[in-house]
PDB file of N, CA and C in Angstrom:
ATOM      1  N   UNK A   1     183.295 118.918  90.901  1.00  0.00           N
ATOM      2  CA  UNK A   1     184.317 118.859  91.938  1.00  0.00           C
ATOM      3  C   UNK A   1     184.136 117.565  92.727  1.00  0.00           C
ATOM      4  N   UNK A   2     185.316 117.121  93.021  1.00  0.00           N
ATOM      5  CA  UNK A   2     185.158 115.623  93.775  1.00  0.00           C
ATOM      6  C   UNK A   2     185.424 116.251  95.621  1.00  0.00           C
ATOM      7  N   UNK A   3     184.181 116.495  96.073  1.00  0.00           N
ATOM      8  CA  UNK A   3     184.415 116.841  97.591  1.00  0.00           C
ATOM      9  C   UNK A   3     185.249 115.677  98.552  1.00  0.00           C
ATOM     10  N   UNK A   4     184.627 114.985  98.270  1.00  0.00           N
ATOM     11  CA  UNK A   4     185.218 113.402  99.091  1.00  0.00           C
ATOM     12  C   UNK A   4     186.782 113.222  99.025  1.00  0.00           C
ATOM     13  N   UNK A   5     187.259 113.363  97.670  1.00  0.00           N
ATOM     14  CA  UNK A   5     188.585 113.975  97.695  1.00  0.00           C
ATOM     15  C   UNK A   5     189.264 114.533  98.379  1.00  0.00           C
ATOM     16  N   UNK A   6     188.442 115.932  98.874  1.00  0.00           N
ATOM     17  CA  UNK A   6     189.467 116.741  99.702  1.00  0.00           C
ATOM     18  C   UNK A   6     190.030 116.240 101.050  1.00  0.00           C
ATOM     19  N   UNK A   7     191.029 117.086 101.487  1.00  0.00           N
ATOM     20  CA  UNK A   7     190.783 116.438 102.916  1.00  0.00           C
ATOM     21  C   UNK A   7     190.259 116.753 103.848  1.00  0.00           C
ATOM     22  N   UNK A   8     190.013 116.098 105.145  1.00  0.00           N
ATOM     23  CA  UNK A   8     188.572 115.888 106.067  1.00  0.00           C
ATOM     24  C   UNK A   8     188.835 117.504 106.351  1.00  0.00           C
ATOM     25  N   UNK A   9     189.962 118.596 106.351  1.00  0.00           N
ATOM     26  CA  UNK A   9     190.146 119.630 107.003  1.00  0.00           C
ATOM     27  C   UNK A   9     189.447 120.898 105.895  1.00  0.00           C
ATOM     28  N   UNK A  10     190.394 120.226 104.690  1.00  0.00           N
ATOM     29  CA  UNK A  10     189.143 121.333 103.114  1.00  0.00           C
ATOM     30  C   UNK A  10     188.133 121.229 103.384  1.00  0.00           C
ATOM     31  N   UNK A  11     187.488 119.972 103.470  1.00  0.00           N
ATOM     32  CA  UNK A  11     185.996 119.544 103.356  1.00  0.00           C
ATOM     33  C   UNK A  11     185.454 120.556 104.422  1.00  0.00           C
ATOM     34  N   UNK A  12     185.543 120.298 105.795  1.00  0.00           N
ATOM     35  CA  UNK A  12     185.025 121.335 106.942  1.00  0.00           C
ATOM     36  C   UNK A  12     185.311 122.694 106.600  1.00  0.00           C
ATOM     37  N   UNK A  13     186.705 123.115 105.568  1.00  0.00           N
ATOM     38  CA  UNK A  13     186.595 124.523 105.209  1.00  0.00           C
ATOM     39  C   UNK A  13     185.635 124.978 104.372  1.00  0.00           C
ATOM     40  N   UNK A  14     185.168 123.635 103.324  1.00  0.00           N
ATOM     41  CA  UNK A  14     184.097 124.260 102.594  1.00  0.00           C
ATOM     42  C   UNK A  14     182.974 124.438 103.130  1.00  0.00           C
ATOM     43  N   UNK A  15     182.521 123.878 103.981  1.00  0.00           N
ATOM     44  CA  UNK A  15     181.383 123.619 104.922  1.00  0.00           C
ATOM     45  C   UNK A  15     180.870 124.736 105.967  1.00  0.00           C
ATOM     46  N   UNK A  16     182.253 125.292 106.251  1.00  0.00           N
ATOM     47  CA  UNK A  16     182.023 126.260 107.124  1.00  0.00           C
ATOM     48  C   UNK A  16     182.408 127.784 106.383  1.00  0.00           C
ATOM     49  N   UNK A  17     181.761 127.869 106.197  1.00  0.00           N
ATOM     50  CA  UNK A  17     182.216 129.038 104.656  1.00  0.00           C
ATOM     51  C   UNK A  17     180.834 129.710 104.468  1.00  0.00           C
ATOM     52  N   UNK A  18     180.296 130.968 103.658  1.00  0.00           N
ATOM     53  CA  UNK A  18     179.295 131.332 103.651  1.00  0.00           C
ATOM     54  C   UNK A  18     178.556 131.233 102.848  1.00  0.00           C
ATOM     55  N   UNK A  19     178.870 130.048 101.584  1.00  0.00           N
ATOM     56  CA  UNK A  19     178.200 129.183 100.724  1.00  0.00           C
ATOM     57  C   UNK A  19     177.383 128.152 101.217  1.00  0.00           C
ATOM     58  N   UNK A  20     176.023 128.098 100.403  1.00  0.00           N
ATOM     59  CA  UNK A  20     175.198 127.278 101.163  1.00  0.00           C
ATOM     60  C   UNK A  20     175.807 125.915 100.568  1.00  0.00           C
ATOM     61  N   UNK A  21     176.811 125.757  99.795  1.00  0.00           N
ATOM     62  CA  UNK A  21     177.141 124.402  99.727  1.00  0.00           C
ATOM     63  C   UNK A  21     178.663 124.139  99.964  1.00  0.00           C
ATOM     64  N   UNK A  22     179.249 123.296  99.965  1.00  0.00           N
ATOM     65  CA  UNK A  22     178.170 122.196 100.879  1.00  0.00           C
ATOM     66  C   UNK A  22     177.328 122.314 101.827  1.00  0.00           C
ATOM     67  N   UNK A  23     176.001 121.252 101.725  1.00  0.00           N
ATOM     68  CA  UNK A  23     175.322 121.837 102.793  1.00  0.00           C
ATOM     69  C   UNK A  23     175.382 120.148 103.286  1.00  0.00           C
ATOM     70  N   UNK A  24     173.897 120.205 104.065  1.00  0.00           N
ATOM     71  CA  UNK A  24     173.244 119.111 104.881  1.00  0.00           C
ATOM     72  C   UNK A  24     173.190 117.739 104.050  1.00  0.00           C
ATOM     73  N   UNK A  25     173.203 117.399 103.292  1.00  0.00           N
ATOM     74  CA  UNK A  25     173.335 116.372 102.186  1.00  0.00           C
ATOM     75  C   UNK A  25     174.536 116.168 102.119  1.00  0.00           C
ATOM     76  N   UNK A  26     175.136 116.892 101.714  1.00  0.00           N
ATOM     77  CA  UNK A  26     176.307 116.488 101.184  1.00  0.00           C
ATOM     78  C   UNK A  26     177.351 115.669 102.509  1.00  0.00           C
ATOM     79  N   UNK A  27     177.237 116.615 103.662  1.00  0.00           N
ATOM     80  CA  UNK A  27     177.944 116.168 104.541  1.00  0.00           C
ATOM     81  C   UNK A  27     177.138 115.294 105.386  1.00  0.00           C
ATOM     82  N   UNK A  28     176.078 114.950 105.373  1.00  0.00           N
ATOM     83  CA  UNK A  28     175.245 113.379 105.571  1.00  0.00           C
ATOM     84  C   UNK A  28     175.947 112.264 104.857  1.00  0.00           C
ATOM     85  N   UNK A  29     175.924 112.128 103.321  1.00  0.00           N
ATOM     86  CA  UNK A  29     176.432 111.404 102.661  1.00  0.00           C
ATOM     87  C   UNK A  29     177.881 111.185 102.602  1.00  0.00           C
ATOM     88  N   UNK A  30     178.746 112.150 102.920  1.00  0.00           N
ATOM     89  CA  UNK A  30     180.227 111.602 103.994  1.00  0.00           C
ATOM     90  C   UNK A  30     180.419 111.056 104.768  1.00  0.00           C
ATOM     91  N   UNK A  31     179.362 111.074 106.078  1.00  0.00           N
ATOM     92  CA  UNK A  31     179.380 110.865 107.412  1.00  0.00           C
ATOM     93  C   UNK A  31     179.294 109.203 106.824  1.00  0.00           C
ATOM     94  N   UNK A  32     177.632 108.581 105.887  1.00  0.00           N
ATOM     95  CA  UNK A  32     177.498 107.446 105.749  1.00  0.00           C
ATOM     96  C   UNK A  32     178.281 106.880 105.199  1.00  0.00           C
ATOM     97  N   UNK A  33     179.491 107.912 103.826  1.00  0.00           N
ATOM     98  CA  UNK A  33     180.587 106.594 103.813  1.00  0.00           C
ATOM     99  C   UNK A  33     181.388 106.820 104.711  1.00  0.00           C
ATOM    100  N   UNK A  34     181.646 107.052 105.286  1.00  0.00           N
ATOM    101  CA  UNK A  34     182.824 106.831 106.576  1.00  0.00           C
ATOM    102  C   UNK A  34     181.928 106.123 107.723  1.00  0.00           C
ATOM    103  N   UNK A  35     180.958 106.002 108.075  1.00  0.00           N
ATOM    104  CA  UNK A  35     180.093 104.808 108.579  1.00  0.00           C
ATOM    105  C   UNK A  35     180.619 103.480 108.151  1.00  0.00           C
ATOM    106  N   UNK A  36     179.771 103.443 106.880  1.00  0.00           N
ATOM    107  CA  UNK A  36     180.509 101.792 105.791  1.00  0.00           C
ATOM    108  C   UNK A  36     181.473 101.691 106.277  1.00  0.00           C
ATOM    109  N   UNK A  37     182.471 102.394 105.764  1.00  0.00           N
ATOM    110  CA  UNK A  37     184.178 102.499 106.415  1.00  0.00           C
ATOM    111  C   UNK A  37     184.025 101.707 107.391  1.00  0.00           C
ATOM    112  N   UNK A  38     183.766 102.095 108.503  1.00  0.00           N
ATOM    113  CA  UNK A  38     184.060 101.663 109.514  1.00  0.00           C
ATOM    114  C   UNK A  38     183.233 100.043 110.021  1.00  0.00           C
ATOM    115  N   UNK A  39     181.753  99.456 109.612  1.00  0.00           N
ATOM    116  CA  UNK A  39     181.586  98.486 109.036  1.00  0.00           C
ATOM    117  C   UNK A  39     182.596  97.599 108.493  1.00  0.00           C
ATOM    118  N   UNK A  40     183.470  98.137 107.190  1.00  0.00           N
ATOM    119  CA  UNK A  40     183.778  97.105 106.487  1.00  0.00           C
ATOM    120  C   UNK A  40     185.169  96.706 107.466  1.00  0.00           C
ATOM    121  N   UNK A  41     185.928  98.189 108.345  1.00  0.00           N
ATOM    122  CA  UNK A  41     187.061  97.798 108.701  1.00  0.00           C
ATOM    123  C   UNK A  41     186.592  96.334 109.783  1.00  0.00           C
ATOM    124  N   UNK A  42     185.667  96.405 110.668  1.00  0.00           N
ATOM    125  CA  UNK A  42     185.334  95.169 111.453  1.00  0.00           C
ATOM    126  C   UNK A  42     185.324  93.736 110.654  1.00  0.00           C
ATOM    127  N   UNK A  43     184.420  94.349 109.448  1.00  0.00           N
ATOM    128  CA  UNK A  43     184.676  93.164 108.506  1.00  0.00           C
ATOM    129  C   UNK A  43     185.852  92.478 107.997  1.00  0.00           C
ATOM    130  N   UNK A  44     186.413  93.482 107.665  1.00  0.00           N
ATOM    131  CA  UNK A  44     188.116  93.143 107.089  1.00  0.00           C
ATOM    132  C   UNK A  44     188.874  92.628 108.510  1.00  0.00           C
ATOM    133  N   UNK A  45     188.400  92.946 110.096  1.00  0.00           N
ATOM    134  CA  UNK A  45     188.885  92.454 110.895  1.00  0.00           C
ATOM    135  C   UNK A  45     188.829  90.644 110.972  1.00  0.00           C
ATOM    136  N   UNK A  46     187.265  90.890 110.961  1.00  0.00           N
ATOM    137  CA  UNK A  46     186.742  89.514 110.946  1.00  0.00           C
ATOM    138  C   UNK A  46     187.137  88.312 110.194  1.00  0.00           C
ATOM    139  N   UNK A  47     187.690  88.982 109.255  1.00  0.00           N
ATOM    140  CA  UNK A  47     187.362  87.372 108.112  1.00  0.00           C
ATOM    141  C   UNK A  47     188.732  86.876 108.437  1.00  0.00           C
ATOM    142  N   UNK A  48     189.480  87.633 108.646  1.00  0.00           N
ATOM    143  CA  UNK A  48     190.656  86.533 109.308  1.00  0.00           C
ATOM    144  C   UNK A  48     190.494  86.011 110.572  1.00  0.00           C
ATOM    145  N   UNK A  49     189.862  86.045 110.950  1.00  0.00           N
ATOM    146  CA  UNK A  49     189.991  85.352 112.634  1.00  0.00           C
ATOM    147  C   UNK A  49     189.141  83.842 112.244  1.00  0.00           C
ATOM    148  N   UNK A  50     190.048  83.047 113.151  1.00  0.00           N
ATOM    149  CA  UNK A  50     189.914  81.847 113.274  1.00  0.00           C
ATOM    150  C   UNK A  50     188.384  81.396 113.278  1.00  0.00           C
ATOM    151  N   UNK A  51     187.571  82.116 114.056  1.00  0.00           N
ATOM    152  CA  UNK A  51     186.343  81.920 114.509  1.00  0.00           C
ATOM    153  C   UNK A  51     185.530  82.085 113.647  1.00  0.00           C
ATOM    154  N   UNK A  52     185.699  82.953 112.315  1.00  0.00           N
ATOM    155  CA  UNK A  52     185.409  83.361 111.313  1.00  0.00           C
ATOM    156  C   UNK A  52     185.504  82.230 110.203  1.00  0.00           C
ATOM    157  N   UNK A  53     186.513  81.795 110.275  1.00  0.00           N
ATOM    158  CA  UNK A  53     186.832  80.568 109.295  1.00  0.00           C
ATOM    159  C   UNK A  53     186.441  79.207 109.497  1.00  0.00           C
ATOM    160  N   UNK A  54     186.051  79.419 111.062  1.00  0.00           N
ATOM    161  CA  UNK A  54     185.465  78.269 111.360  1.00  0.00           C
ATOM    162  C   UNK A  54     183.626  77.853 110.537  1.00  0.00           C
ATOM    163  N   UNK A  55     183.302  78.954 110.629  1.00  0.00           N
ATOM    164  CA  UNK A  55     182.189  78.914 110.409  1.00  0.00           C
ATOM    165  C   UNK A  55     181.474  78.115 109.149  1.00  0.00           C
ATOM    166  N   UNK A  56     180.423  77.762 109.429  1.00  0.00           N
ATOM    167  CA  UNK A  56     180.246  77.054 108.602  1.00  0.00           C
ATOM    168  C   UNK A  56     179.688  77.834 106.935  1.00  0.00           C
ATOM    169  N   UNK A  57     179.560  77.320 105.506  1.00  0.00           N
ATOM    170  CA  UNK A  57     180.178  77.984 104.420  1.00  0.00           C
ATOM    171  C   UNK A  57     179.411  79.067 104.045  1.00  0.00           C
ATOM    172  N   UNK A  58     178.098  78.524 103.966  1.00  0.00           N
ATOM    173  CA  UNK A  58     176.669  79.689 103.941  1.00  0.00           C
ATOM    174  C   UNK A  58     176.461  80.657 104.712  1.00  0.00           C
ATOM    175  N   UNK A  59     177.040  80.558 105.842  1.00  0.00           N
ATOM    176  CA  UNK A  59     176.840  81.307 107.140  1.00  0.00           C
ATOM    177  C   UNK A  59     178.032  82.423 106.339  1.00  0.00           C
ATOM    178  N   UNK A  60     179.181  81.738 105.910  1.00  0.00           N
ATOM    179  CA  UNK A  60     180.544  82.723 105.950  1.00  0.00           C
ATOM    180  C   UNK A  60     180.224  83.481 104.186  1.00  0.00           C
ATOM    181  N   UNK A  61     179.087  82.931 103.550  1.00  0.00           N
ATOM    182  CA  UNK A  61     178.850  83.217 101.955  1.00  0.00           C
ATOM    183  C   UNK A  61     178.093  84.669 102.104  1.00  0.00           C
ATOM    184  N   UNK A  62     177.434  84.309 102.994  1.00  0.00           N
ATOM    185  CA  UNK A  62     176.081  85.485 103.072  1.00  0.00           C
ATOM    186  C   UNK A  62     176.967  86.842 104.100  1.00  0.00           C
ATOM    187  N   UNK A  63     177.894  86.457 105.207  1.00  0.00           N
ATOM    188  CA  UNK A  63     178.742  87.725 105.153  1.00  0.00           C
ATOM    189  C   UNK A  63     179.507  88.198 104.493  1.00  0.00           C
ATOM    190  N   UNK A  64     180.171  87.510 103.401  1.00  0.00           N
ATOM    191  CA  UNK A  64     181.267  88.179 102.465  1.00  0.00           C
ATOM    192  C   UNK A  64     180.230  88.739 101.205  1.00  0.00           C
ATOM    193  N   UNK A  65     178.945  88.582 100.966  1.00  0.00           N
ATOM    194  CA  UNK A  65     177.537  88.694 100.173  1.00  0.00           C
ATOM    195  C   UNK A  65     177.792  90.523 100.536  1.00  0.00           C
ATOM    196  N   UNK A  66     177.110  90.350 102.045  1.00  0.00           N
ATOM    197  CA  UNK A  66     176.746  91.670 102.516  1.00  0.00           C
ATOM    198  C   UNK A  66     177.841  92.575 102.506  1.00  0.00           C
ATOM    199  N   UNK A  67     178.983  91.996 102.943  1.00  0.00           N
ATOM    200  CA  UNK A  67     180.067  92.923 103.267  1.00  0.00           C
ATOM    201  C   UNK A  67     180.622  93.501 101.501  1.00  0.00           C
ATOM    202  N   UNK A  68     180.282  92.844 100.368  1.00  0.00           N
ATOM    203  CA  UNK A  68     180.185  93.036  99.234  1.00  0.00           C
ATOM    204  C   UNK A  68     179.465  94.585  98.892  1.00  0.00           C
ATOM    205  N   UNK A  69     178.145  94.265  99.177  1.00  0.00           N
ATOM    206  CA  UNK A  69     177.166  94.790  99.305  1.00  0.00           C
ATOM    207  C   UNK A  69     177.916  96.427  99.958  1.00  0.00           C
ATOM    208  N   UNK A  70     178.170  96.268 101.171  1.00  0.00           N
ATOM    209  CA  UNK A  70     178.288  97.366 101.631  1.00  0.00           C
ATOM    210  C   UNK A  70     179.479  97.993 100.572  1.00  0.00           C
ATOM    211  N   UNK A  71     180.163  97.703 100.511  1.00  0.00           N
ATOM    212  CA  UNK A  71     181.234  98.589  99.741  1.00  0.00           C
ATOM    213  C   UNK A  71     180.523  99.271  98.224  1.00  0.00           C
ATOM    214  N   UNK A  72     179.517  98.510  97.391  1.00  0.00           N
ATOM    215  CA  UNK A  72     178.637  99.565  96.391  1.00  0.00           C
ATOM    216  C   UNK A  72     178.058 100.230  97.496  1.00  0.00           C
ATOM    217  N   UNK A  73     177.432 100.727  98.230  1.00  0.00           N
ATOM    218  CA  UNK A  73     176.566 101.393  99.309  1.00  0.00           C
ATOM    219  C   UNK A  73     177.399 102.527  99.417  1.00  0.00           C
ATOM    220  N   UNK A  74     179.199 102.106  99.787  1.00  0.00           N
ATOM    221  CA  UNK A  74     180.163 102.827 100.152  1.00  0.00           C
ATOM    222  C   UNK A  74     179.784 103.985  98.818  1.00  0.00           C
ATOM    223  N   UNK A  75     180.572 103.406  97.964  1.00  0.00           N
ATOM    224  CA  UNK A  75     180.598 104.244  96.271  1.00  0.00           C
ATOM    225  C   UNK A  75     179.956 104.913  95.863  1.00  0.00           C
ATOM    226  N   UNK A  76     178.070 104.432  96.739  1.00  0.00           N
ATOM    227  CA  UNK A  76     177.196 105.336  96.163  1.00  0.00           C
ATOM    228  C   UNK A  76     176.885 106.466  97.177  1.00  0.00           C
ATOM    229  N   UNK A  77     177.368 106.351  98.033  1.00  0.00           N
ATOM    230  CA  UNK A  77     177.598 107.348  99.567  1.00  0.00           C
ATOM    231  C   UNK A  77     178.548 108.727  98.677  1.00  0.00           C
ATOM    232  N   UNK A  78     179.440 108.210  98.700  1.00  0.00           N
ATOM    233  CA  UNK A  78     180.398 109.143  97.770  1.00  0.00           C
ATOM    234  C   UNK A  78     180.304 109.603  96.830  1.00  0.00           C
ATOM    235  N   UNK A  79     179.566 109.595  95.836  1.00  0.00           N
ATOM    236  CA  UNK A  79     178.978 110.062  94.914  1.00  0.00           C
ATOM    237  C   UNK A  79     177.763 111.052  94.873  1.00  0.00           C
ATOM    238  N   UNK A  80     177.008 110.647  96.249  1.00  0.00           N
ATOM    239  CA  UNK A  80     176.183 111.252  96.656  1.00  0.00           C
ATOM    240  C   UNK A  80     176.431 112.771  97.087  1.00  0.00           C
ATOM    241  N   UNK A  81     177.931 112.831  97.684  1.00  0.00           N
ATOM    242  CA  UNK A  81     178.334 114.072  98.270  1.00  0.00           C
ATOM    243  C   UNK A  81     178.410 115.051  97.139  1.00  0.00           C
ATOM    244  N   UNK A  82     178.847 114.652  96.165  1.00  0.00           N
ATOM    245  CA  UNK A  82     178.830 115.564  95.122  1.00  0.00           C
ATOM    246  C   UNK A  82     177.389 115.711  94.127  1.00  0.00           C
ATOM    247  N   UNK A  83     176.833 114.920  94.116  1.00  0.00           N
ATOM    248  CA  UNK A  83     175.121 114.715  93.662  1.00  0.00           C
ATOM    249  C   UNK A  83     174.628 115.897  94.759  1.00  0.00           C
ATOM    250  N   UNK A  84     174.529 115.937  95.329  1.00  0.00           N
ATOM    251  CA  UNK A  84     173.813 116.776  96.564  1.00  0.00           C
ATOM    252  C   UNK A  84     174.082 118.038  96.301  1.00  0.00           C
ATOM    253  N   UNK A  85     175.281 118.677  95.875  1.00  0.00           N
ATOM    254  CA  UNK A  85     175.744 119.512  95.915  1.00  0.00           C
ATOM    255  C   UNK A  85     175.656 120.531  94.610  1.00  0.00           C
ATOM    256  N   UNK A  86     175.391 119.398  93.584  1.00  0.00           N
ATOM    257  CA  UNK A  86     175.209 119.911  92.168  1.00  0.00           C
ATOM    258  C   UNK A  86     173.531 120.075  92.219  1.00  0.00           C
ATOM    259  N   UNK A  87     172.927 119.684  92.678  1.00  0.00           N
ATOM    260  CA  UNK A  87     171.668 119.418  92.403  1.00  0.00           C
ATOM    261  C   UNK A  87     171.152 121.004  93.338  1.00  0.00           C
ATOM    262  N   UNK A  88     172.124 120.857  94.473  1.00  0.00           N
ATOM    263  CA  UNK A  88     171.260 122.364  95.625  1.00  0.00           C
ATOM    264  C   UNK A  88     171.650 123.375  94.616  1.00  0.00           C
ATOM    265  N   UNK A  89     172.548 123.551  93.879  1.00  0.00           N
ATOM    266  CA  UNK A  89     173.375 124.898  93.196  1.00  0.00           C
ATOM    267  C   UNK A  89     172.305 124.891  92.255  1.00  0.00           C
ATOM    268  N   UNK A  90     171.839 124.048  91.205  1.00  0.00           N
ATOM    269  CA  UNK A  90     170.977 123.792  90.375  1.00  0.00           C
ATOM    270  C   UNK A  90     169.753 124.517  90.815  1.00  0.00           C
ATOM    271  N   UNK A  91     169.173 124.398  91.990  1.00  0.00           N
ATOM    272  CA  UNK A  91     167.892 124.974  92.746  1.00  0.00           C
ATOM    273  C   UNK A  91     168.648 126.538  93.045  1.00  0.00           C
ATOM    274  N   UNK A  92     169.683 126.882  93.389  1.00  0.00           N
ATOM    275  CA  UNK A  92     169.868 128.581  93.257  1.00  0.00           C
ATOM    276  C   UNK A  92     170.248 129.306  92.025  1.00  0.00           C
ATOM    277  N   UNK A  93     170.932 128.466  90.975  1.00  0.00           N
ATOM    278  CA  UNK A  93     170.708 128.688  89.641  1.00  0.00           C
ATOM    279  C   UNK A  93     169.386 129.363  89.032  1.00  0.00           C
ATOM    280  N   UNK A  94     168.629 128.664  90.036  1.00  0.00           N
ATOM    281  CA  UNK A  94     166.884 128.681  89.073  1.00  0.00           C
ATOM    282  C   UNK A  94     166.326 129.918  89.370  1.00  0.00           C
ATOM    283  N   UNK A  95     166.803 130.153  91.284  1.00  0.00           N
ATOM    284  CA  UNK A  95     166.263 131.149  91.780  1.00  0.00           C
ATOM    285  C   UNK A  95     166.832 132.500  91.396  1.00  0.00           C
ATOM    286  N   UNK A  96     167.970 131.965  90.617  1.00  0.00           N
ATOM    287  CA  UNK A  96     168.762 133.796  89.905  1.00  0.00           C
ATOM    288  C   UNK A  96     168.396 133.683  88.823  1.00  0.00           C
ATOM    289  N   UNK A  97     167.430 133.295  88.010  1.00  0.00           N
ATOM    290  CA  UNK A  97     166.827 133.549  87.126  1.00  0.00           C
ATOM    291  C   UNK A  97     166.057 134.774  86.676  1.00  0.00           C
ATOM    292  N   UNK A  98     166.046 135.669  85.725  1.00  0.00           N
ATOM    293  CA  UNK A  98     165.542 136.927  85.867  1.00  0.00           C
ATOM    294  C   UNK A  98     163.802 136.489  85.911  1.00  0.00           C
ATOM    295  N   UNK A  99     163.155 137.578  86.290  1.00  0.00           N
ATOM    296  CA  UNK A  99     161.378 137.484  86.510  1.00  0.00           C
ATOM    297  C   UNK A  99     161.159 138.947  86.250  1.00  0.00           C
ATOM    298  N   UNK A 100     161.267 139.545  85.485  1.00  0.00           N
ATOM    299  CA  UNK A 100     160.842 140.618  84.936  1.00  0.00           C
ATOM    300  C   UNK A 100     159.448 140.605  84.436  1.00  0.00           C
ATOM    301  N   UNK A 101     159.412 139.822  83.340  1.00  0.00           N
ATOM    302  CA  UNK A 101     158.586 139.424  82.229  1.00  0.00           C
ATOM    303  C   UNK A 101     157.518 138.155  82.702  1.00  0.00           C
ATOM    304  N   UNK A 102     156.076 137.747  82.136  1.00  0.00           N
ATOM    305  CA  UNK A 102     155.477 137.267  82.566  1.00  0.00           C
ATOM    306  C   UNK A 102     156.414 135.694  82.070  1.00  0.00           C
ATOM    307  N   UNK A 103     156.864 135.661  80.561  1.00  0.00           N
ATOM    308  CA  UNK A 103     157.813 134.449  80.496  1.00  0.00           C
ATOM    309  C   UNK A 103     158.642 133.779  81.178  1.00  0.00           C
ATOM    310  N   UNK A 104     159.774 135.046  81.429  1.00  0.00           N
ATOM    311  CA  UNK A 104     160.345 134.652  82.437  1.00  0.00           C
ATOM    312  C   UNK A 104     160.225 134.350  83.580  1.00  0.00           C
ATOM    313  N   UNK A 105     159.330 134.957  83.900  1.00  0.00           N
ATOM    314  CA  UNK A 105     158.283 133.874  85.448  1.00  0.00           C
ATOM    315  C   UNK A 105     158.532 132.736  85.214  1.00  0.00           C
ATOM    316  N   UNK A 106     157.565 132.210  84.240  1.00  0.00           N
ATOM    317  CA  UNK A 106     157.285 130.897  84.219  1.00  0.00           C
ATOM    318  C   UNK A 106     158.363 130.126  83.633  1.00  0.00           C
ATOM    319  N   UNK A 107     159.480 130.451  82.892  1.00  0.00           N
ATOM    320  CA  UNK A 107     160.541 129.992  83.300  1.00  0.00           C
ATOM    321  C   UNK A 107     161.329 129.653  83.801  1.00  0.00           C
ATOM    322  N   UNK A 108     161.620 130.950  85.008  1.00  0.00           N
ATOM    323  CA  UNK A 108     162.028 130.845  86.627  1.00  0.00           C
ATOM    324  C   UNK A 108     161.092 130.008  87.683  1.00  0.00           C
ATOM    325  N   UNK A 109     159.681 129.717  87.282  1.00  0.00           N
ATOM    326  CA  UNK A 109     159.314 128.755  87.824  1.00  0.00           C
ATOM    327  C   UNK A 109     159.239 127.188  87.793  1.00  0.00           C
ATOM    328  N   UNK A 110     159.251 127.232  86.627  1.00  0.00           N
ATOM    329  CA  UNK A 110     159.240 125.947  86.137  1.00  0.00           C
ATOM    330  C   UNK A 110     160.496 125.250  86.420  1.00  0.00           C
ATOM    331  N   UNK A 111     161.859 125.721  85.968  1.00  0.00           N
ATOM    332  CA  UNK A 111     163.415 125.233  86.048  1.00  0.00           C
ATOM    333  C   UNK A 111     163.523 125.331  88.068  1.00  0.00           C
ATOM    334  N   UNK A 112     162.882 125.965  88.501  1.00  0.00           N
ATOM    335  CA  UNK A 112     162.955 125.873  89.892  1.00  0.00           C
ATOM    336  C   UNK A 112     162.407 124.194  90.095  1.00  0.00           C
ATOM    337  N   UNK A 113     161.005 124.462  90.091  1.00  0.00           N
ATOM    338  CA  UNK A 113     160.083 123.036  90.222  1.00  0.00           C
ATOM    339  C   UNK A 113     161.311 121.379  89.973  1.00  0.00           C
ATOM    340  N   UNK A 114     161.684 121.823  88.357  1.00  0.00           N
ATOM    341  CA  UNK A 114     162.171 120.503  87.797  1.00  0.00           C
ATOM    342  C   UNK A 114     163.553 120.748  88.748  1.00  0.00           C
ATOM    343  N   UNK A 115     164.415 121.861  89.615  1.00  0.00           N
ATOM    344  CA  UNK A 115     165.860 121.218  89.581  1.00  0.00           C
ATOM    345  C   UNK A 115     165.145 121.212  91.518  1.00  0.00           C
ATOM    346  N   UNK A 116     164.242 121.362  92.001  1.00  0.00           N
ATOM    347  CA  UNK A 116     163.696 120.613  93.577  1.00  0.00           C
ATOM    348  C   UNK A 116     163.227 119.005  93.255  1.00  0.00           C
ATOM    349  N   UNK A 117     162.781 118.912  92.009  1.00  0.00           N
ATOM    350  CA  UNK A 117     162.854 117.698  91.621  1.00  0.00           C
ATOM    351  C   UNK A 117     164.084 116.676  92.110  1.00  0.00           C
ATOM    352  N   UNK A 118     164.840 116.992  91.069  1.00  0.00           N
ATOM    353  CA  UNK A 118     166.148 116.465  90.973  1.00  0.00           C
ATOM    354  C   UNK A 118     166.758 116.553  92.255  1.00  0.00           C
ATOM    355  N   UNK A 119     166.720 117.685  93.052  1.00  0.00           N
ATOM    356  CA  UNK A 119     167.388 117.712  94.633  1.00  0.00           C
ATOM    357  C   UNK A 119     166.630 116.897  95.485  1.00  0.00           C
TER     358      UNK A 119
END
């Protein structure tokens, strides 16, 4: 599911719902791309202004560098929301694992271990 997608009003419906996901990750990693966002909009303010163009070329190389920069940061923010989300389900997946059997223990333990890994 692409959470970031939804809109800001779904998103808070999923959030506030009695599923542990989305949880704390996921809606961290929204907040930071809509952070960037708001970064790049100053940026996108900036580069047109006179004062901006004045500048000299290295000075103006190394902000259009970073402001580069931030927008993969953006992409991987967003991606993250849904990484977060697959990865916590993955960790309750593990925990509905049957434990009857001494195997299945250590099955249910092990797939726990490796998907806290991954989270």
């Amino acid at each position: 599911m692409n959470l970031f997608a939804l809109s800001g009003y779904d998103f808070l419906e999923k959030v506030d719902s009695p599923n542990p996901t989305p949880g704390g990750g996921s809606v961290s990693a929204q907040a930071i791309a809509l952070g960037i966002g708001l970064f790049r909009m100053v940026a996108h303010l900036s580069i047109s202004k006179k004062k901006f163009t004045s500048l000299a070329s290295e000075i103006k190389e190394d902000y259009l560098e970073r402001f580069s920069k931030l927008e993969i940061l953006k992409k991987e923010a967003i991606t993250l929301v849904d990484r977060d989300t697959e990865a916590f389900n993955q960790i309750m997946d593990a925990y509905r694992l049957p434990k009857l059997t001494e195997e299945e223990l250590a099955i249910r333990k092990e797939s726990i271990k490796q998907a806290t890994i991954i989270a």
